[in-house]
Protein backbone atom coordinates (compact mmCIF):
# COMPACT_ATOMS: atom_id res chain seq x y z
CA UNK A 1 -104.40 -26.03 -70.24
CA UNK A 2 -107.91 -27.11 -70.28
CA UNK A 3 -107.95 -30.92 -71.03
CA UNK A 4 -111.53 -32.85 -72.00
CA UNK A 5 -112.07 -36.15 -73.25
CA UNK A 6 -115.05 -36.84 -75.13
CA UNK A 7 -117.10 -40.01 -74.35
CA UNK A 8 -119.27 -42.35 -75.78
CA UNK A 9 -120.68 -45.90 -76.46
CA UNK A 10 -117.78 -47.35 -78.99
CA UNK A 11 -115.98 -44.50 -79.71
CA UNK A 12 -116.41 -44.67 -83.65
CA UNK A 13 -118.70 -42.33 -84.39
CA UNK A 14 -120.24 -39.07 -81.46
CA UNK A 15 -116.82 -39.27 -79.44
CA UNK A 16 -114.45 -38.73 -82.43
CA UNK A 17 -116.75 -36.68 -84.18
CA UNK A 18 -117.01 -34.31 -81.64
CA UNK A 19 -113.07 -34.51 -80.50
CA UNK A 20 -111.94 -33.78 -84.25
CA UNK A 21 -114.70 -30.78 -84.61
CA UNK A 22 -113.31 -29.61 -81.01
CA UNK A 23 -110.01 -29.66 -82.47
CA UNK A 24 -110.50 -27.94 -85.26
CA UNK A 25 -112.64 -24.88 -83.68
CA UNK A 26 -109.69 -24.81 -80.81
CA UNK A 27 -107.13 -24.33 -84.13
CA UNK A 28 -109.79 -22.19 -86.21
CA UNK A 29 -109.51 -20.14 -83.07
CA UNK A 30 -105.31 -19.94 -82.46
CA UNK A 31 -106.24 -21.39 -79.06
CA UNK A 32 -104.17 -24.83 -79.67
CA UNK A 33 -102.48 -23.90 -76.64
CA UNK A 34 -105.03 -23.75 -74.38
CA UNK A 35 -106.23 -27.20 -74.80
CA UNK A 36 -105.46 -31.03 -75.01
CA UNK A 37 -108.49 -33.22 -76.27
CA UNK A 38 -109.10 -36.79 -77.17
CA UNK A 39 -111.94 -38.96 -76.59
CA UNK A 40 -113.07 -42.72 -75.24
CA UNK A 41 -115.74 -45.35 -74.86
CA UNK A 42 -117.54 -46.79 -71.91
CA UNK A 43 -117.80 -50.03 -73.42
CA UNK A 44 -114.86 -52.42 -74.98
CA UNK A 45 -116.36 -53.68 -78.64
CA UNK A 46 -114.82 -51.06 -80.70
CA UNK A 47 -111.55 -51.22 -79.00
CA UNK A 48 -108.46 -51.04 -81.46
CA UNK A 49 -111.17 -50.41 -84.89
CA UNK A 50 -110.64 -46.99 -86.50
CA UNK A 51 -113.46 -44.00 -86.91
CA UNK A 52 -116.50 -45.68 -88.76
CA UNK A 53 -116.31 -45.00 -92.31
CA UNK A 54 -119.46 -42.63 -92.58
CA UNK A 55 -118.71 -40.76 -89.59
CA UNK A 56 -115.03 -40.41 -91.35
CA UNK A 57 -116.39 -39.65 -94.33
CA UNK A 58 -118.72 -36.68 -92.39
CA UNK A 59 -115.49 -35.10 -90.87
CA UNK A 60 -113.84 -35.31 -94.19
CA UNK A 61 -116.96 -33.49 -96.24
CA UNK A 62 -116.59 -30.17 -93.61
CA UNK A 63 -112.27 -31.07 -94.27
CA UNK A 64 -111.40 -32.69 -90.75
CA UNK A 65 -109.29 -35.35 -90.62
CA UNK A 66 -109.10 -38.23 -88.05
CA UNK A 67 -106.40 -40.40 -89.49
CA UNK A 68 -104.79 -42.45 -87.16
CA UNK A 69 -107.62 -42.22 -84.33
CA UNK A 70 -108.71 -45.48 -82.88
CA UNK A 71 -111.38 -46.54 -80.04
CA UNK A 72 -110.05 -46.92 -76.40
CA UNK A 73 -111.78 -47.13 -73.28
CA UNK A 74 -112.45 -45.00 -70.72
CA UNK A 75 -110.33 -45.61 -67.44
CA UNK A 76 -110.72 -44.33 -63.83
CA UNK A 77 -107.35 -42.60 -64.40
CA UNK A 78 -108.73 -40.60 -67.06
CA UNK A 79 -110.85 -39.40 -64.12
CA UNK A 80 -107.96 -37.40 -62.68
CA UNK A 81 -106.11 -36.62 -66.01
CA UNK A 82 -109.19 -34.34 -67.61
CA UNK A 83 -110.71 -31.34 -66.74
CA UNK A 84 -113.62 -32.48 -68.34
CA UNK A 85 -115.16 -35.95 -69.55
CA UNK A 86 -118.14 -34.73 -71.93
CA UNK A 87 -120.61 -37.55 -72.65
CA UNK A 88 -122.67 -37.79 -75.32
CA UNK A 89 -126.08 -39.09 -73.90
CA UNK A 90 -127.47 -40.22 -70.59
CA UNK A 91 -126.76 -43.60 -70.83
CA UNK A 92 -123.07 -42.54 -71.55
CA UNK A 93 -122.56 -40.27 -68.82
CA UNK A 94 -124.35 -43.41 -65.96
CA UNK A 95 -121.88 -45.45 -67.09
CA UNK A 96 -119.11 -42.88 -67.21
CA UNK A 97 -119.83 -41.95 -63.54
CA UNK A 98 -120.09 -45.70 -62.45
CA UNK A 99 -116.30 -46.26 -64.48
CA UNK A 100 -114.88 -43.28 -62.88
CA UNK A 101 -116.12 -44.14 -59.35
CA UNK A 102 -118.49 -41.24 -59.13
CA UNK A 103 -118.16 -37.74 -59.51
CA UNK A 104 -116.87 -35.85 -56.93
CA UNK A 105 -115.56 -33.13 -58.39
CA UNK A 106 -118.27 -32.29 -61.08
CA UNK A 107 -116.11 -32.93 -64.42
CA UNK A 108 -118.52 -35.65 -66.01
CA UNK A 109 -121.04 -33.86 -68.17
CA UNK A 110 -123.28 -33.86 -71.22
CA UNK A 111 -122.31 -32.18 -74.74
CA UNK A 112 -125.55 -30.51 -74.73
CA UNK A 113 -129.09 -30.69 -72.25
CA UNK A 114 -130.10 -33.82 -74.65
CA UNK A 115 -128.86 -36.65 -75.85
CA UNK A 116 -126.48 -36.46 -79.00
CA UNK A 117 -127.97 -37.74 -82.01
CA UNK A 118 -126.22 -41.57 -82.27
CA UNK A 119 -125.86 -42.54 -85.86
CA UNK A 120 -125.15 -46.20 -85.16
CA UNK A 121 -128.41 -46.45 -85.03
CA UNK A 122 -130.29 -43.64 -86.91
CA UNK A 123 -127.98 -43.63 -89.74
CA UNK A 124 -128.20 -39.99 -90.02
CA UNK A 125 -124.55 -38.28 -89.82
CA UNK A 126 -125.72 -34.82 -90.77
CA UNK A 127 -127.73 -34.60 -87.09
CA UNK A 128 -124.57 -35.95 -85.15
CA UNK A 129 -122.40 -33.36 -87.07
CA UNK A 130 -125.21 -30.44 -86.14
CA UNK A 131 -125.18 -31.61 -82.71
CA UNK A 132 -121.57 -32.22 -82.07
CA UNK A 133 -121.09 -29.06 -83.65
CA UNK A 134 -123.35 -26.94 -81.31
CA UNK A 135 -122.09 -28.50 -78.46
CA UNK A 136 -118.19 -27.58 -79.48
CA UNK A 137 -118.95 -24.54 -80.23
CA UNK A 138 -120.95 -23.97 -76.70
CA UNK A 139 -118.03 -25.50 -74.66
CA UNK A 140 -115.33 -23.50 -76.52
CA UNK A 141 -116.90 -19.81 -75.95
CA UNK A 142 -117.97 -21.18 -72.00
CA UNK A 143 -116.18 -20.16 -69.41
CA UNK A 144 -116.15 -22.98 -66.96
C-alpha cells in the first residue's frame, strides 16, 4: 500500500484539496486498495478548524466531499509512516524537511516542478483545483 500525506501551510485549503482529489482519482480508478492518503500542515494556526469554506465549496462544485476533515500538523513520525510527504510549494517542502529532520530517504517532494497556486492569498480556487488536479493525476499514473 502506497501511503502519502499531502502538506502544506494551514492545511485548509492546497493540502485537503489535493488529498480529497487524490482520493477520488484512487476510487475513480478501483485502486482504493492500493493507497492510504491524508494530509497536514507545517505550521500550527489552522489546527482543529475545518476545510476553508471556498476551498470546500471547490471540492463540492467537481462533487468531492471533505466532511469531517480538519487541519493537523505535520510530525516527525509521519516521516516514517508515509511513503510519500508531497508539498505544495518550496517554502512548504524547507520546512517539511527541517520538521522531519531531513530527508534521508528521498520521500519529501513537490506536487508539481512549481509552486501550487495558494488561494489564501490569490483568492483564485479554480488555479489550485487545476493544479492540484495535474499533480494527482501525475502521481497516480507514476510509477515511483
Amino acid at each position: 500500500m502506497k501511503k502519502i500525506l499531502f502538506v502544506c501551510h494551514g492545511n485548509i485549503c492546497r493540502s485537503p484539496m489535493a488529498e480529497f482529489i487524490m482520493k477520488r482519482l484512487v476510487s475513480d480508478a478501483g485502486r482504493e486498495d492500493e493507497f492510504e492518503i491524508a494530509s497536514a500542515a507545517t505550521s500550527t494556526e489552522e489546527i482543529g478548524n475545518p476545510v476553508y469554506p471556498p476551498a470546500r465549496r471547490k471540492l463540492a462544485e467537481h462533487g468531492i466531499r471533505c466532511d469531517g476533515k480538519t487541519a493537523r500538523q505535520l510530525t516527525r513520525r509521519d516521516y516514517d509512516y508515509y511513503d510519500l510527504l508531497i508539498g505544495m510549494d518550496s517554502y512548504n517542502i524547507r520546512n517539511m524537511t527541517r520538521m522531519c529532520g531531513g530527508d534521508p530517504e528521498g520521500k519529501i517532494r513537490m506536487l508539481l516542478n512549481r509552486d501550487v497556486a495558494d488561494p489564501w492569498y490569490t483568492g483564485n480556487f479554480d488555479a489550485t483545483w487545476r493544479d492540484c488536479l495535474e499533480g494527482c493525476k501525475q502521481l497516480l499514473n507514476c510509477k515511483r
